[in-house]
Protein backbone atom coordinates (compact mmCIF):
# COMPACT_ATOMS: atom_id res chain seq x y z
CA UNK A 1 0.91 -3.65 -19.52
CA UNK A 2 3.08 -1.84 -17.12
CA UNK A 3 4.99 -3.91 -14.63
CA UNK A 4 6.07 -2.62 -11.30
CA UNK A 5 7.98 -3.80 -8.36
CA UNK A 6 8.16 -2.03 -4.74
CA UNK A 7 11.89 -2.37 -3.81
CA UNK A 8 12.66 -0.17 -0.63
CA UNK A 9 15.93 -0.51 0.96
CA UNK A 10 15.11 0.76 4.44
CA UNK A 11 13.78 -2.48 5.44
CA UNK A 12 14.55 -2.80 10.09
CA UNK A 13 13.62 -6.50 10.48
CA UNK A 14 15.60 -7.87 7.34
CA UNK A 15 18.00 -5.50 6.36
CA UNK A 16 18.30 -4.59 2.31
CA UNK A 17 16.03 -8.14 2.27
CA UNK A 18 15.15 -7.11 -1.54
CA UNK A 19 18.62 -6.89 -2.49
CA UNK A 20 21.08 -8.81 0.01
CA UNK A 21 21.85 -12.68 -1.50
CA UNK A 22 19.03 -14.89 -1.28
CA UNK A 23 19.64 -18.05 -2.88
CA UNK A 24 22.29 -19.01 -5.31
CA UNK A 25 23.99 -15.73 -5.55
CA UNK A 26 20.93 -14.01 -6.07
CA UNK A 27 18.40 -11.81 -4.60
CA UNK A 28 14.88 -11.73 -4.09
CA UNK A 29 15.02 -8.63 -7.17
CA UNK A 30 17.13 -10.54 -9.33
CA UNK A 31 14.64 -13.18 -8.90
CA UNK A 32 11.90 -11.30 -9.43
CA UNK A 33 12.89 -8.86 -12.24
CA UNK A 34 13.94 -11.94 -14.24
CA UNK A 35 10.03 -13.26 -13.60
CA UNK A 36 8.73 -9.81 -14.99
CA UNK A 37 11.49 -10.08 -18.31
CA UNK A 38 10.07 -13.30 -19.41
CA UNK A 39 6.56 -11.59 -19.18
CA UNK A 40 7.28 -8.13 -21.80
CA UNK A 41 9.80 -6.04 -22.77
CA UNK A 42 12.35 -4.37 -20.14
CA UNK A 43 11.12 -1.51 -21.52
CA UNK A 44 8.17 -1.81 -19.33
CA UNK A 45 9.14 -3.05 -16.17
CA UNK A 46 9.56 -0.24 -13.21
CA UNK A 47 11.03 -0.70 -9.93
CA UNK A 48 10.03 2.07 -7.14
CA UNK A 49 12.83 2.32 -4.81
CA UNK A 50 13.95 5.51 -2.46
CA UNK A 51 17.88 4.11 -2.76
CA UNK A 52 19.73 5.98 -5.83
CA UNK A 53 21.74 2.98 -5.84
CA UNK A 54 18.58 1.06 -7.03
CA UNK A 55 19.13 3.05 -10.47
CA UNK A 56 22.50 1.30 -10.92
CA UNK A 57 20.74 -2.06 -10.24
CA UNK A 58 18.04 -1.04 -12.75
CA UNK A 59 20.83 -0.36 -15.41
CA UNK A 60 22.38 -3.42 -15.55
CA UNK A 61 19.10 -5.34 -15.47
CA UNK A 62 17.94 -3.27 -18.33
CA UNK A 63 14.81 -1.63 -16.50
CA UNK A 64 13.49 1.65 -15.37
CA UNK A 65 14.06 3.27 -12.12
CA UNK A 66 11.74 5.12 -10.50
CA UNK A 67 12.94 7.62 -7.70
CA UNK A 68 10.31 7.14 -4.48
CA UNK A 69 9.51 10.22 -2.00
CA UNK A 70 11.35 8.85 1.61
CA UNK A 71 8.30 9.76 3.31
CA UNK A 72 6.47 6.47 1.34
CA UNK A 73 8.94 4.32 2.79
CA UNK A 74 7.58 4.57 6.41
CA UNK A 75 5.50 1.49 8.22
CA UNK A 76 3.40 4.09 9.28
CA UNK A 77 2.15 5.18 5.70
CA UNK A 78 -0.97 3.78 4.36
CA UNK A 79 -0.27 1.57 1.80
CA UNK A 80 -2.62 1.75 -0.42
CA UNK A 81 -1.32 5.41 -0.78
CA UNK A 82 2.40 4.21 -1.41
CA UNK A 83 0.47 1.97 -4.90
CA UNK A 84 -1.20 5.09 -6.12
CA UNK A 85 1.85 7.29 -5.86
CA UNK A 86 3.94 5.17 -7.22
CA UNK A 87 1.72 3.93 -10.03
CA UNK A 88 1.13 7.91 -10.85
CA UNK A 89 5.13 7.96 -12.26
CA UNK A 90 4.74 5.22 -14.50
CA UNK A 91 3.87 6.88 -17.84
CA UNK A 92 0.90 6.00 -19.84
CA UNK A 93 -2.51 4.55 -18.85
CA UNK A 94 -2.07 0.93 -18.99
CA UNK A 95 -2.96 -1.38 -17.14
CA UNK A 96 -0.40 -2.07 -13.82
CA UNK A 97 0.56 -5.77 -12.92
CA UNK A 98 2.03 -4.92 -9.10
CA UNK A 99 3.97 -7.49 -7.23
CA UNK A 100 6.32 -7.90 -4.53
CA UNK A 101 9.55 -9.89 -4.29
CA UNK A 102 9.04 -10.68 -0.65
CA UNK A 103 7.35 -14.21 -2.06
CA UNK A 104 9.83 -16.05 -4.12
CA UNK A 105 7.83 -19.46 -4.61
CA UNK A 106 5.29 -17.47 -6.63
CA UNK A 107 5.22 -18.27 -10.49
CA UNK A 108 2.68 -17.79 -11.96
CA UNK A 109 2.54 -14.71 -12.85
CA UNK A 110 1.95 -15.78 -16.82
CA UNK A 111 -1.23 -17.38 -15.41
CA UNK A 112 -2.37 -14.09 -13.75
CA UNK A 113 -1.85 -12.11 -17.24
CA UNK A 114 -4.11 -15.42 -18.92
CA UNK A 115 -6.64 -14.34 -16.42
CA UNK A 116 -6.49 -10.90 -16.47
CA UNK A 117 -6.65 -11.22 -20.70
CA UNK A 118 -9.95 -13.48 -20.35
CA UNK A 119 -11.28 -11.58 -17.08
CA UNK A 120 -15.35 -10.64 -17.20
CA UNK A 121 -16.36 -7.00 -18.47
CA UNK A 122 -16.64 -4.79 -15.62
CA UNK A 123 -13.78 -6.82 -13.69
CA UNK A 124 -11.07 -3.65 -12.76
CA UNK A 125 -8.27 -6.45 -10.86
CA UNK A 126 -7.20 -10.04 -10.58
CA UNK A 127 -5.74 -10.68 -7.23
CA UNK A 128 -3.92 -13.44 -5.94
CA UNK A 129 -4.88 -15.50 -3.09
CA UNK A 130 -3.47 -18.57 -1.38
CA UNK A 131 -6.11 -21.43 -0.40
CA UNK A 132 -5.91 -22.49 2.98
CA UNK A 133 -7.68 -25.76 4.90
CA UNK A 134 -6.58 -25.93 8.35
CA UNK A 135 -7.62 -26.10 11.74
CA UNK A 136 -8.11 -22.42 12.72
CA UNK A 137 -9.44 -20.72 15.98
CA UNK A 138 -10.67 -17.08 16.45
CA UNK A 139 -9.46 -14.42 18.77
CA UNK A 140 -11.53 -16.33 21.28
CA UNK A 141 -10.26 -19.36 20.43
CA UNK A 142 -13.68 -21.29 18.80
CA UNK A 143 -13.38 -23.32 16.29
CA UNK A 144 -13.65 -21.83 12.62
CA UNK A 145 -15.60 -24.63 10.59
CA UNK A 146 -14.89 -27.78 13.04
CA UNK A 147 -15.38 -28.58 16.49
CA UNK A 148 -13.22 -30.33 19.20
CA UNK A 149 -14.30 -33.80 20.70
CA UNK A 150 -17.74 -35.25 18.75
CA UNK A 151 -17.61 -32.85 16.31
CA UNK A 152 -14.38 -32.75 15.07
CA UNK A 153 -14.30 -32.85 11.09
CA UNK A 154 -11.47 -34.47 8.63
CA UNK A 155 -9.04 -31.97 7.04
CA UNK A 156 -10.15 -32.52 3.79
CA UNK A 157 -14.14 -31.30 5.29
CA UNK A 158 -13.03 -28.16 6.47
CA UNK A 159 -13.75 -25.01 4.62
CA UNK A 160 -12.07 -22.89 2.76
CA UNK A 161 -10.08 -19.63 3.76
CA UNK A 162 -8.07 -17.82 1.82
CA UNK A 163 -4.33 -15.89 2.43
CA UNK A 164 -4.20 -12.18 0.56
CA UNK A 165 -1.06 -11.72 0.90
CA UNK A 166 -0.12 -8.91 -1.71
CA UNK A 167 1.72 -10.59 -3.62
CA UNK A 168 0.40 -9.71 -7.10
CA UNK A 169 -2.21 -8.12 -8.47
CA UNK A 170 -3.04 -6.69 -11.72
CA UNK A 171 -5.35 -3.38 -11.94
CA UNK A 172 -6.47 -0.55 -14.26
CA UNK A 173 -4.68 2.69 -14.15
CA UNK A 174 -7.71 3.95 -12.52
CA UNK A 175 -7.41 1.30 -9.29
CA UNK A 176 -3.50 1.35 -9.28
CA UNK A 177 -3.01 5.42 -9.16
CA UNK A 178 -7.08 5.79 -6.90
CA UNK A 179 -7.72 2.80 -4.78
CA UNK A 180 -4.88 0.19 -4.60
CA UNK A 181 -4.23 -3.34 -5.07
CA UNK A 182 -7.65 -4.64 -4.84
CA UNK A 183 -10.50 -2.72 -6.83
CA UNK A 184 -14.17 -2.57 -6.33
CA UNK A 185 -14.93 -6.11 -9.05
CA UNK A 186 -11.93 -8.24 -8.61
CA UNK A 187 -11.58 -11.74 -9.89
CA UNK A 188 -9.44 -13.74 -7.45
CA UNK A 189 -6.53 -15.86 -8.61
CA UNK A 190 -5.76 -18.80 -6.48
CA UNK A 191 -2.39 -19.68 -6.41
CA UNK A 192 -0.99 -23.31 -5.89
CA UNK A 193 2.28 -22.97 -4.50
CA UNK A 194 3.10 -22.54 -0.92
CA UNK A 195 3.87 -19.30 0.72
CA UNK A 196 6.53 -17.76 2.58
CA UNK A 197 5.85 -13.94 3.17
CA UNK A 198 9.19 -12.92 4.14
CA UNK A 199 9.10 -10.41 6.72
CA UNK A 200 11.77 -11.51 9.52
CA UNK A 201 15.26 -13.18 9.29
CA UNK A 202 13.92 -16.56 10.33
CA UNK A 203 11.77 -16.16 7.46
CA UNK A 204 14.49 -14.88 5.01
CA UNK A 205 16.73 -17.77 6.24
CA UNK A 206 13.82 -20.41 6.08
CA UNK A 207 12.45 -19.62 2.12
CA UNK A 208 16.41 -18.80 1.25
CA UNK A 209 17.15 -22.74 2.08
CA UNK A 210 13.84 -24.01 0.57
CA UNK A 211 14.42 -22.39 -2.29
CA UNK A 212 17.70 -23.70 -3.27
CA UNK A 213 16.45 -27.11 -2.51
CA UNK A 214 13.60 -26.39 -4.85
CA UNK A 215 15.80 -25.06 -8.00
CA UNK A 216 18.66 -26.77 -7.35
């Protein structure tokens, strides 16, 4: 297993969120590499990253540095083509775990290796989603599984959605470097802790705070 971690430092909404203090002195990297070193050997572990500086970081963390093109670092450039050329400079052809530090709470990333050991033949990713039961309307504001007044239903009625929220996924070689982060037979892996996606400073400051309240 190859494990790999997106790390660009050209963030505009949080700037250098993957790398800036988080919680207790540390950032949402350190945070994150430590996850991937209790899973295999540093030896294994990549972090994509357009910043040189990321190399130091890499160094004293004991893990490989892998030098990403600028032009993958734009909002504008599909992302599914960022995974595959970035999963193309990790040597070998095995299998690519493929997760983001942008969701701290996430830990169970032992659980999605379980799954992807015991996962069905044919099965080519295990992909993790977050249940959700809430009240939800559409674009046109209808209700999605309930209705108001008479036909309102109890929370614990309502159906099921679920969150993808790319925060890791595990693939073959042939999905990471040709498709992305969700092949053509995934197995979804349904996480159980709650989510913070951080994408905005209100965010950042909101999961920062939870999070040292959670591992104080």
């Amino acid at each position: 297993m190859k494990y790999v971690v997106p790390a660009k430092r050209s963030s505009t909404r949080v700037p250098d969120k993957n790398f800036r203090p988080f919680a207790h002195g540390k950032s949402l990297m350190d945070l994150m590499v430590e996850k991937y070193l209790r899973l295999g050997d540093p030896d294994q572990i990549y972090v994509s990253s357009e910043d040189p500086w990321v190399e130091e970081f890499c160094a004293s963390h004991r893990v490989n540095y892998l030098p990403r093109s600028p032009h993958l670092t734009a909002n504008s450039y599909p992302y599914q083509s960022v995974v595959n050329e970035v999963c193309r400079q990790v040597p070998g052809d095995d299998d690519v775990m493929w997760c983001h530090a942008t969701d701290p709470f996430f830990d169970e990333h032992q659980a999605v290796q379980d799954a992807w050991a015991a996962r069905e033949e044919g099965t080519d990713s295990v992909v993790v989603v977050y249940p959700m039961k809430d009240y939800l309307l559409d674009e046109n504001f209808h209700p999605m599984g309930f209705g108001f007044g008479p036909w309102h239903r109890p929370s614990q009625e309502l159906p099921t959605f679920y969150l993808f929220g790319l925060t890791c996924s595990i693939l073959t070689r042939e999905v990471a470097t040709g498709i992305g982060v969700v092949g053509a037979r995934p197995q979804w892996f349904k996480a159980r802790n709650h989510t913070i996606d951080i994408d905005t400073q209100d965010e950042f400051d909101l999961a920062s705070r939870l999070y040292e309240l959670e591992h104080g």
